[in-house]
C-alpha atoms as a PDB file:
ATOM      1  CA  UNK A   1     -37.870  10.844  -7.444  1.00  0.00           C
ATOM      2  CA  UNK A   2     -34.274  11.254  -7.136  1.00  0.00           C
ATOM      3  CA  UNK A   3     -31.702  13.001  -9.721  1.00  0.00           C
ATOM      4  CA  UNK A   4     -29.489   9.625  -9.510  1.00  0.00           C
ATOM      5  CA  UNK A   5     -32.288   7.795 -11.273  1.00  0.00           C
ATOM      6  CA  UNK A   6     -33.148  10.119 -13.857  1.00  0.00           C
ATOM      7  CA  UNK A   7     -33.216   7.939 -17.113  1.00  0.00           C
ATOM      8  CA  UNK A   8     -32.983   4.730 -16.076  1.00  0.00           C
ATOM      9  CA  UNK A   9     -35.521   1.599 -16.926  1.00  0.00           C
ATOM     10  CA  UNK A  10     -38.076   3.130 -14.228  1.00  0.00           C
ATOM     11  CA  UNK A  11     -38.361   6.019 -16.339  1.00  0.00           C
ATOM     12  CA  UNK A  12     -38.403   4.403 -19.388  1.00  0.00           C
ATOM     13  CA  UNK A  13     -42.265   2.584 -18.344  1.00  0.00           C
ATOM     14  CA  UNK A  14     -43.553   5.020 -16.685  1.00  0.00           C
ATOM     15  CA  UNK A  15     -42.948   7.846 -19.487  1.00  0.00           C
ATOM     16  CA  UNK A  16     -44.111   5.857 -22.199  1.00  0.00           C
ATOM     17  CA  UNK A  17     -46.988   4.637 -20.107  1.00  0.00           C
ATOM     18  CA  UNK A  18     -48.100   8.507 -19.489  1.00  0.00           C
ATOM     19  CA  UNK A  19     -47.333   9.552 -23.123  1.00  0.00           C
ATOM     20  CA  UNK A  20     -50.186   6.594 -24.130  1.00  0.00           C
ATOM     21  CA  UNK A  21     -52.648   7.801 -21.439  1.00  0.00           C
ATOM     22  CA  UNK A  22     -52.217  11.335 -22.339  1.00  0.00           C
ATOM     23  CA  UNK A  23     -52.410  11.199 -26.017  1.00  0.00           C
ATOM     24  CA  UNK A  24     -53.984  14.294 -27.220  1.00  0.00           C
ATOM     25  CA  UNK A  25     -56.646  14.931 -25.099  1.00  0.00           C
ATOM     26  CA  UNK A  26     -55.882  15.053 -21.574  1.00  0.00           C
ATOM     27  CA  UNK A  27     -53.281  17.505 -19.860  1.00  0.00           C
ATOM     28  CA  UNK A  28     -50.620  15.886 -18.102  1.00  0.00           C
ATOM     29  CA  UNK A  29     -49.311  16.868 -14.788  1.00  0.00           C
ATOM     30  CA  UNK A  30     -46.342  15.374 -12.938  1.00  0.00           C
ATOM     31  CA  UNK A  31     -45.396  15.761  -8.963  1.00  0.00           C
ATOM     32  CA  UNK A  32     -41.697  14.361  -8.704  1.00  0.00           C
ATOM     33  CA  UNK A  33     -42.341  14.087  -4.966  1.00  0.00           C
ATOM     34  CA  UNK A  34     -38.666  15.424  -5.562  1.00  0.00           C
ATOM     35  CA  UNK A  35     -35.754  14.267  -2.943  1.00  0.00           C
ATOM     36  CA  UNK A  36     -32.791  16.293  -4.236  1.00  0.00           C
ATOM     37  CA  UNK A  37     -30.104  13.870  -2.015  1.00  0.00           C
ATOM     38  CA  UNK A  38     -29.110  10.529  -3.290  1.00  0.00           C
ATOM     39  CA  UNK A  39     -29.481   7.567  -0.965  1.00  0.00           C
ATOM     40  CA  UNK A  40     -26.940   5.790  -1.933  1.00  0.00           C
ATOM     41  CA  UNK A  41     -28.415   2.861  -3.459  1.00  0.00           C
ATOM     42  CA  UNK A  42     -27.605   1.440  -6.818  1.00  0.00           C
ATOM     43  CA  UNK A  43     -30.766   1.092  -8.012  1.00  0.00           C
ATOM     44  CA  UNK A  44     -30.491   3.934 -10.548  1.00  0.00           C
ATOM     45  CA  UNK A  45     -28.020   2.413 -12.890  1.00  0.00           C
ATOM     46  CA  UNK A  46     -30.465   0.281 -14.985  1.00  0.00           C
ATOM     47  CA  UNK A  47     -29.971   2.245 -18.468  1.00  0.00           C
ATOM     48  CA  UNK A  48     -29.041  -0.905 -19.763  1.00  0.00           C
ATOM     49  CA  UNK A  49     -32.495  -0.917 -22.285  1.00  0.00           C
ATOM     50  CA  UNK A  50     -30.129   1.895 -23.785  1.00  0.00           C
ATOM     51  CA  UNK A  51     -27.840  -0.701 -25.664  1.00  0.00           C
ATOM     52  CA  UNK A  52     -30.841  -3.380 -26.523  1.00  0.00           C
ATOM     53  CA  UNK A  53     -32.800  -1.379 -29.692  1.00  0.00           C
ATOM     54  CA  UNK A  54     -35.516  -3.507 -29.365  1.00  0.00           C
ATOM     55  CA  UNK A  55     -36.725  -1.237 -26.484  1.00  0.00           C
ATOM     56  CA  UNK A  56     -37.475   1.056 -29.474  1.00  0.00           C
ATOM     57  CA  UNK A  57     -40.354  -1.056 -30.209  1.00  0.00           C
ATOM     58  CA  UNK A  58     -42.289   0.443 -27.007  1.00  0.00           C
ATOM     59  CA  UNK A  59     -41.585   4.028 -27.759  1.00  0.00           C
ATOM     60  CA  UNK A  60     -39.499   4.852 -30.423  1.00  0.00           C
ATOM     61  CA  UNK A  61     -39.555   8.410 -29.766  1.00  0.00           C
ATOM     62  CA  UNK A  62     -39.286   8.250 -25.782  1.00  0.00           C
ATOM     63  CA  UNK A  63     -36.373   5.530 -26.510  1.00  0.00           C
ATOM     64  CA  UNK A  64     -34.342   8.268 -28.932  1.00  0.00           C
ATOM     65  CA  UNK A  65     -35.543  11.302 -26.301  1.00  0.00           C
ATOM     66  CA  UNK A  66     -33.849   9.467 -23.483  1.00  0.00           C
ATOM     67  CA  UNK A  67     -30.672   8.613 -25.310  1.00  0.00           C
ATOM     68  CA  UNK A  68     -29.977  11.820 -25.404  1.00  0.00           C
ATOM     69  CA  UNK A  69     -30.378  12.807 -21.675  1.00  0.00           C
ATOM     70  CA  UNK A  70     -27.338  15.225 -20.986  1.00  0.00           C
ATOM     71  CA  UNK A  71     -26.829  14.509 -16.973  1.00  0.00           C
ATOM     72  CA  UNK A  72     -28.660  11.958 -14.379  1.00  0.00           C
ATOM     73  CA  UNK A  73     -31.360  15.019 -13.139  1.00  0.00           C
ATOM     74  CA  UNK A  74     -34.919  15.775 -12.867  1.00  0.00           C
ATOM     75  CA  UNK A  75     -34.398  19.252 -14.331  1.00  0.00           C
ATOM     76  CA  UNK A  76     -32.526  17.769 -17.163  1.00  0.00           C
ATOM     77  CA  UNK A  77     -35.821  15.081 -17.695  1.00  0.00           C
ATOM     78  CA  UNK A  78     -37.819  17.952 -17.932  1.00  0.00           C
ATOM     79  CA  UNK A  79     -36.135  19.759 -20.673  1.00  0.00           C
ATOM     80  CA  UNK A  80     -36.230  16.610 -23.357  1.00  0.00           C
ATOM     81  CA  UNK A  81     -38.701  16.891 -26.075  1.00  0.00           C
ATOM     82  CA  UNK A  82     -40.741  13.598 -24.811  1.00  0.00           C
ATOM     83  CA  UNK A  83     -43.886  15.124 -23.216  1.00  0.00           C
ATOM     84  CA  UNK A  84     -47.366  15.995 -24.384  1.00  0.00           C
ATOM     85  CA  UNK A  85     -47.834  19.319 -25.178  1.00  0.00           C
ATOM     86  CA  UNK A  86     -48.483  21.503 -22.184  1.00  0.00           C
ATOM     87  CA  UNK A  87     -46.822  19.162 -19.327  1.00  0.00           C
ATOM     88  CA  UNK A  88     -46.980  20.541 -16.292  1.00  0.00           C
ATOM     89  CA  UNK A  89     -44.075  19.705 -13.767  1.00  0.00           C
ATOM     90  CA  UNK A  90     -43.681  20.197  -9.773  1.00  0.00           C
ATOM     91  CA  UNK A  91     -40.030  20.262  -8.721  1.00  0.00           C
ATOM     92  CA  UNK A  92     -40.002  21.390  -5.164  1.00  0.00           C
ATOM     93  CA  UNK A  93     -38.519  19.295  -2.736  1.00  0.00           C
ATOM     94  CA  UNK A  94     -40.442  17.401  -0.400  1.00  0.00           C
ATOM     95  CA  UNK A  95     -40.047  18.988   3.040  1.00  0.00           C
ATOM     96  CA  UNK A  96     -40.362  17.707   6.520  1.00  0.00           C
ATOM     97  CA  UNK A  97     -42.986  16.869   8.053  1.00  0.00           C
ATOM     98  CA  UNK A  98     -43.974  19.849   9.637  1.00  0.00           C
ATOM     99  CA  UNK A  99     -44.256  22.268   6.420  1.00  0.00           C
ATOM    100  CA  UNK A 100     -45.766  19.448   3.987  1.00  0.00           C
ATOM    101  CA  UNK A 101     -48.903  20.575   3.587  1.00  0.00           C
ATOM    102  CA  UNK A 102     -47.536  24.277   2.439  1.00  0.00           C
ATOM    103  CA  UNK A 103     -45.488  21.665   0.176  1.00  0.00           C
ATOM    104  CA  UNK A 104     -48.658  20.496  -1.109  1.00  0.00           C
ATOM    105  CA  UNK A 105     -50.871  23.302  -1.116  1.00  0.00           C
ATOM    106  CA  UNK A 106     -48.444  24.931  -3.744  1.00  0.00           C
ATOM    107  CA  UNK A 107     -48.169  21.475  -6.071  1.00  0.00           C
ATOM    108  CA  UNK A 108     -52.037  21.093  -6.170  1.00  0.00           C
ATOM    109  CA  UNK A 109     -51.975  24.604  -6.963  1.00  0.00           C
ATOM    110  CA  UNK A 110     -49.247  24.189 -10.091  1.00  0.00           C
ATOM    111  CA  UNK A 111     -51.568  21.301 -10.958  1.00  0.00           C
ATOM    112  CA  UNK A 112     -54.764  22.656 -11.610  1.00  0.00           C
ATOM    113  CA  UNK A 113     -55.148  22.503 -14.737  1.00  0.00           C
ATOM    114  CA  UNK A 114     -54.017  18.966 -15.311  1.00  0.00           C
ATOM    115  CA  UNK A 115     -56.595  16.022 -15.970  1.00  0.00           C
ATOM    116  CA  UNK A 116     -53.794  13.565 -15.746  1.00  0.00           C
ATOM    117  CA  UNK A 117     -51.882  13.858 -12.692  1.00  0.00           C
ATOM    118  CA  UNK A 118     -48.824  11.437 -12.529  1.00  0.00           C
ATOM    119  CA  UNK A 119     -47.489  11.127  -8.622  1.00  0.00           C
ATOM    120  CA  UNK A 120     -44.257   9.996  -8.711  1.00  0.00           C
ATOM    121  CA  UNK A 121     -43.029   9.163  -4.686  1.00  0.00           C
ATOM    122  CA  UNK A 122     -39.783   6.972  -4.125  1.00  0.00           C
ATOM    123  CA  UNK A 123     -41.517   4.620  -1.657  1.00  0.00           C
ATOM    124  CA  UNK A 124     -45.279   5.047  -3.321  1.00  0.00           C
ATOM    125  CA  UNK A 125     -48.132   5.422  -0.893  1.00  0.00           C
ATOM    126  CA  UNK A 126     -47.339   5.640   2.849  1.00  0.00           C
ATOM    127  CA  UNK A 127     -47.415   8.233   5.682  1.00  0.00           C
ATOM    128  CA  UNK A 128     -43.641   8.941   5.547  1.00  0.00           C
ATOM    129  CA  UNK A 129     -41.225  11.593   3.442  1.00  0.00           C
ATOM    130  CA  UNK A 130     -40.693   9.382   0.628  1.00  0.00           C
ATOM    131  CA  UNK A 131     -44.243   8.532   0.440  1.00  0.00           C
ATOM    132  CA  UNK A 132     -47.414  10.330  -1.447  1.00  0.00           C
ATOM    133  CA  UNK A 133     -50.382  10.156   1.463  1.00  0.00           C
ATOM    134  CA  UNK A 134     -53.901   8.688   1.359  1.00  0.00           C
ATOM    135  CA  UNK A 135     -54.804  12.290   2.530  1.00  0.00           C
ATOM    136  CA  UNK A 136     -53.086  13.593  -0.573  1.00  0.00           C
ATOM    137  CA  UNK A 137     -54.737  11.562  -2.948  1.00  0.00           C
ATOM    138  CA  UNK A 138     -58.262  12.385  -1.687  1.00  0.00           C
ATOM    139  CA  UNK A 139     -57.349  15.809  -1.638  1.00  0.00           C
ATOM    140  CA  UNK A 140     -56.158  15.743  -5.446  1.00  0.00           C
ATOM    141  CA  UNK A 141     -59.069  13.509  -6.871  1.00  0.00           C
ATOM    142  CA  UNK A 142     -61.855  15.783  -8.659  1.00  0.00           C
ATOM    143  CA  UNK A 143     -64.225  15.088 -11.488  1.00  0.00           C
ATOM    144  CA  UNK A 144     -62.639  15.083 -14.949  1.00  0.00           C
ATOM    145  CA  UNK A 145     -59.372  13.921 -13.650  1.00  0.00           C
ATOM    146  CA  UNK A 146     -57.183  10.821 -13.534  1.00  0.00           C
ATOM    147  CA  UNK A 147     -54.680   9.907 -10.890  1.00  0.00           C
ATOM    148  CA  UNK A 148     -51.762   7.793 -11.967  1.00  0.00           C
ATOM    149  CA  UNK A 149     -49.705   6.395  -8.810  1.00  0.00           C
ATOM    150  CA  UNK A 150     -46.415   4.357  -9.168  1.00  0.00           C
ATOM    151  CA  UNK A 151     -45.987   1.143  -6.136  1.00  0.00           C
ATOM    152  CA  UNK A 152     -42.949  -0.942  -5.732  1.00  0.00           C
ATOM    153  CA  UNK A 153     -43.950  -4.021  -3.865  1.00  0.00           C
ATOM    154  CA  UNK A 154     -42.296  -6.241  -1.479  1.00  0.00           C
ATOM    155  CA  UNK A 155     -41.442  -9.602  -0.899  1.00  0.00           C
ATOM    156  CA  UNK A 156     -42.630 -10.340   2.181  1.00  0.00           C
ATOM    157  CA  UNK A 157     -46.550 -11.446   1.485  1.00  0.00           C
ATOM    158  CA  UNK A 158     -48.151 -12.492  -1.640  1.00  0.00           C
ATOM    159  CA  UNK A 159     -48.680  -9.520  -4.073  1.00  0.00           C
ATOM    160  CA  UNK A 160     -52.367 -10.405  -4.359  1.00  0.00           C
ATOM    161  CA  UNK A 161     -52.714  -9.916  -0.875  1.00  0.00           C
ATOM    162  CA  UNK A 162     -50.844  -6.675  -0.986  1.00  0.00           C
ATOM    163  CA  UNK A 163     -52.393  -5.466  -4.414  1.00  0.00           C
ATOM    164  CA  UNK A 164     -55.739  -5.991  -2.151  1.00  0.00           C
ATOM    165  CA  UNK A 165     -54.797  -4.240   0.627  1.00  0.00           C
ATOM    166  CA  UNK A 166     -53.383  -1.372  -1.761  1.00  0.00           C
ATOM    167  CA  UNK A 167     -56.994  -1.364  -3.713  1.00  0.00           C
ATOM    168  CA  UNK A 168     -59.089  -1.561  -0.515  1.00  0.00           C
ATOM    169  CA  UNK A 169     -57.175   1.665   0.923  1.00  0.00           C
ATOM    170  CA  UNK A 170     -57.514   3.805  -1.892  1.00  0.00           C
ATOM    171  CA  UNK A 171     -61.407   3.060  -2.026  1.00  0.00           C
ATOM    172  CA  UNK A 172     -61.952   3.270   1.399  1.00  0.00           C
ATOM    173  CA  UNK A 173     -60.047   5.536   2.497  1.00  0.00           C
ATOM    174  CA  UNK A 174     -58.558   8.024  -0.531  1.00  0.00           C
ATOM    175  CA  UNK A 175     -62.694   7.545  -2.105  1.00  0.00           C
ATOM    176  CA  UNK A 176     -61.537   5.911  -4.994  1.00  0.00           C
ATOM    177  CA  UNK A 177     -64.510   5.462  -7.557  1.00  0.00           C
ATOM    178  CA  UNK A 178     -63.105   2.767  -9.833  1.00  0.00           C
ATOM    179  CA  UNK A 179     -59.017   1.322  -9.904  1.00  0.00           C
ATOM    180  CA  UNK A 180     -57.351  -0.390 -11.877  1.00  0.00           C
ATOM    181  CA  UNK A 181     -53.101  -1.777 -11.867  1.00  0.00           C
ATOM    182  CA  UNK A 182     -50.940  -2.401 -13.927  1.00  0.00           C
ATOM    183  CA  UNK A 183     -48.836  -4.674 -12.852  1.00  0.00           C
ATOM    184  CA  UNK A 184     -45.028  -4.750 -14.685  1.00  0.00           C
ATOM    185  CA  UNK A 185     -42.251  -6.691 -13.984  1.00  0.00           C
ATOM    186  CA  UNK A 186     -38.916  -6.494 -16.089  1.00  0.00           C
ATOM    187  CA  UNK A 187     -35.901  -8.426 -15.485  1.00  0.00           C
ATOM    188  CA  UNK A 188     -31.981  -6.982 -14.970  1.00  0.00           C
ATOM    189  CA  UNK A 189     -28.621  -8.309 -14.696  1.00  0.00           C
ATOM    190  CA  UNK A 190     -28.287  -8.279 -10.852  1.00  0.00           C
ATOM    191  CA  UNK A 191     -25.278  -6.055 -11.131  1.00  0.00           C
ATOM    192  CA  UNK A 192     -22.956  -4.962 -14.123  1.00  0.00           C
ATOM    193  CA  UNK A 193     -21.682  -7.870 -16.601  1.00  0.00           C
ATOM    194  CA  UNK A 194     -23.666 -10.190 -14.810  1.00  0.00           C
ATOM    195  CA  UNK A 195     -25.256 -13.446 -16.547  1.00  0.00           C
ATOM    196  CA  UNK A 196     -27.445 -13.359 -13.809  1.00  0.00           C
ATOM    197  CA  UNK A 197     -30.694 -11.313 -13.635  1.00  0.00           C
ATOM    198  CA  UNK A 198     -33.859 -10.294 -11.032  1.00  0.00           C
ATOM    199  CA  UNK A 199     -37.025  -9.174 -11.746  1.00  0.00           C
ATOM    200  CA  UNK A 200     -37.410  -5.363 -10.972  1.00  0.00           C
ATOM    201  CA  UNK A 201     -41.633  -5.201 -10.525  1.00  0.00           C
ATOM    202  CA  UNK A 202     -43.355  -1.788 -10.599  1.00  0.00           C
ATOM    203  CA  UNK A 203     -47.306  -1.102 -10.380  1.00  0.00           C
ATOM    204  CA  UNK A 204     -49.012   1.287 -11.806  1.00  0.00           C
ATOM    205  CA  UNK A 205     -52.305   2.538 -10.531  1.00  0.00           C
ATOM    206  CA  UNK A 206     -54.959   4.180 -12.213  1.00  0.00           C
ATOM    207  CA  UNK A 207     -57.440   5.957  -9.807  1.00  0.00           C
ATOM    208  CA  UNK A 208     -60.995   7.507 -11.203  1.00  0.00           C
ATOM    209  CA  UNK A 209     -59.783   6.547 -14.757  1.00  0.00           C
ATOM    210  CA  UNK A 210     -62.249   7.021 -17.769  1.00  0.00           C
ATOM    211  CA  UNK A 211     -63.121   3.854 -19.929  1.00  0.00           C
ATOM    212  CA  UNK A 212     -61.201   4.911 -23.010  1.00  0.00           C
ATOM    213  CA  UNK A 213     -58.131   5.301 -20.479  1.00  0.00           C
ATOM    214  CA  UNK A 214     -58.481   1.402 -19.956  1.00  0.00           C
ATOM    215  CA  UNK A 215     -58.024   1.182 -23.676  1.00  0.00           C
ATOM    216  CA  UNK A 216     -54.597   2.951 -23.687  1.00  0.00           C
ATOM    217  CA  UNK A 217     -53.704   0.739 -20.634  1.00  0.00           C
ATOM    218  CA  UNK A 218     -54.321  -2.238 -22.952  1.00  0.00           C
ATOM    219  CA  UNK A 219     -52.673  -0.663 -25.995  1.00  0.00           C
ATOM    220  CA  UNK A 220     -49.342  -0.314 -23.428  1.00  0.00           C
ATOM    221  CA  UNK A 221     -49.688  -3.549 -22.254  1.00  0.00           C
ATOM    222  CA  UNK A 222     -49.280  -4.718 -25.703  1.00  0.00           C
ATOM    223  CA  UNK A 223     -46.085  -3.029 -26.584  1.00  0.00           C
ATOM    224  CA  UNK A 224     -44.049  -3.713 -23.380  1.00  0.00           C
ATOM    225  CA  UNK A 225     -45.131  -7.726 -23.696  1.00  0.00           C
ATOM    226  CA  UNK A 226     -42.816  -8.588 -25.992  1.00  0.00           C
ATOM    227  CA  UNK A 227     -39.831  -6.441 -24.788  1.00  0.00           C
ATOM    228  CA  UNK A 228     -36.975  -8.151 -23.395  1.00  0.00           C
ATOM    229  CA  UNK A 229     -37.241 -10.299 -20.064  1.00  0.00           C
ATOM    230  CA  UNK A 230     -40.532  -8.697 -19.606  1.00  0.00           C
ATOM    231  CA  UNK A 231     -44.251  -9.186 -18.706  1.00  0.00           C
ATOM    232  CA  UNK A 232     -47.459  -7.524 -17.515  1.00  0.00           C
ATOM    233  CA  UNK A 233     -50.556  -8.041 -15.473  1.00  0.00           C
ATOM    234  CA  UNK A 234     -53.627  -6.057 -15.264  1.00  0.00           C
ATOM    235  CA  UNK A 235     -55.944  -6.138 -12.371  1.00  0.00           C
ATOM    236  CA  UNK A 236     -59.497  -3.954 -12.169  1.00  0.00           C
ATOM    237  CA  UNK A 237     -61.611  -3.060  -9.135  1.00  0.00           C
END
């Protein structure tokens, strides 16, 4: 996570997602996987559901939060009045390579007490900087507690064979006990004023998740279908 994308649609799903799952019974944590440099990319500037009120419809309350973000930061994200009670953040910047696992020693640490642990890496799960680890996730799974882990996919082979390969990895080799994805795709003008619009697809995994949590999955699912330009899969293994 990135300060240049602080508010934008991204945020938008994935908050209101978390604030379902949470509800009032589990403790949420979130790891920013925090880069504080900005890469340069564009991709931040989708605060476009900001004009469109019918976004209201999938979180009134995260909808009005966001409006009222006062600068394009994590820190600033933080201090809204959108999270469950007792949120538990980790800001630290990622480091390199060679002090990570200090890095991650001190965020499992923060995270203790959370039951719902959101892990929020630019580039999802890899072995790089911008990535969150298979050895990370196996290290954070315990009894009692719920991993949430955001994916972008690509374009270069089917997402069914990806969404396998994703699945098989996270069993095999993270110990997953049961997963399930969310699968979310939301289309946006291609760039500023244009008539023209791409679909901007984000998954969102669920890793040694509860039955009632499938419940709330469902209950999201059926407030962001009938937001604008979007639509929603949901696969379970």
């Amino acid at each position: 996570m990135r300060d240049q994308y602080a508010g934008d649609l991204s945020d938008l799903l994935k908050f209101a997602l978390l604030r379902v799952l949470a509800a009032n019974d589990r403790r949420l944590g979130i790891s920013w996987y925090y880069n504080p440099k900005a890469d340069g990319r564009m991709d931040g500037r989708h605060r476009d559901y900001l004009e469109d009120h019918r976004w209201k419809g999938l979180d009134d309350g995260l909808y009005n939060g966001l409006s009222t973000l006062a600068e394009r930061s994590v820190q600033a994200l933080e201090s809204l009045p959108i999270w469950p009670h007792g949120t538990i953040f980790y800001r630290d910047p990622v480091p390199v390579k060679r002090s990570r696992h200090l890095w991650f020693d001190a965020m499992a640490n923060r995270m203790n007490d959370s039951d719902l642990l959101f892990l929020d890496p630019d580039n999802g799960l890899g072995d790089k900087r911008r990535h969150a680890t298979v050895d990370e996730v196996r290290r954070l799974r315990r009894p009692g507690r719920a991993l949430v882990l955001i994916r972008f996919p690509h374009f270069s082979s089917p997402h069914s064979d990806q969404l396998e390969r994703y699945h098989s990895t996270l069993r095999d080799d993270a110990g997953a006990h049961s997963l399930y994805t969310l699968r979310t795709s939301v289309s946006v003008p291609r760039s500023p004023g244009s008539p023209f619009v791409i679909p901007r697809i984000r998954w969102f995994t669920i890793i040694d998740g509860a039955e009632p949590l499938i419940d709330r999955v469902q209950q999201f699912r059926a407030k962001l279908q009938p937001m604008p330009n979007a639509s929603t899969a949901f696969s379970v293994h």
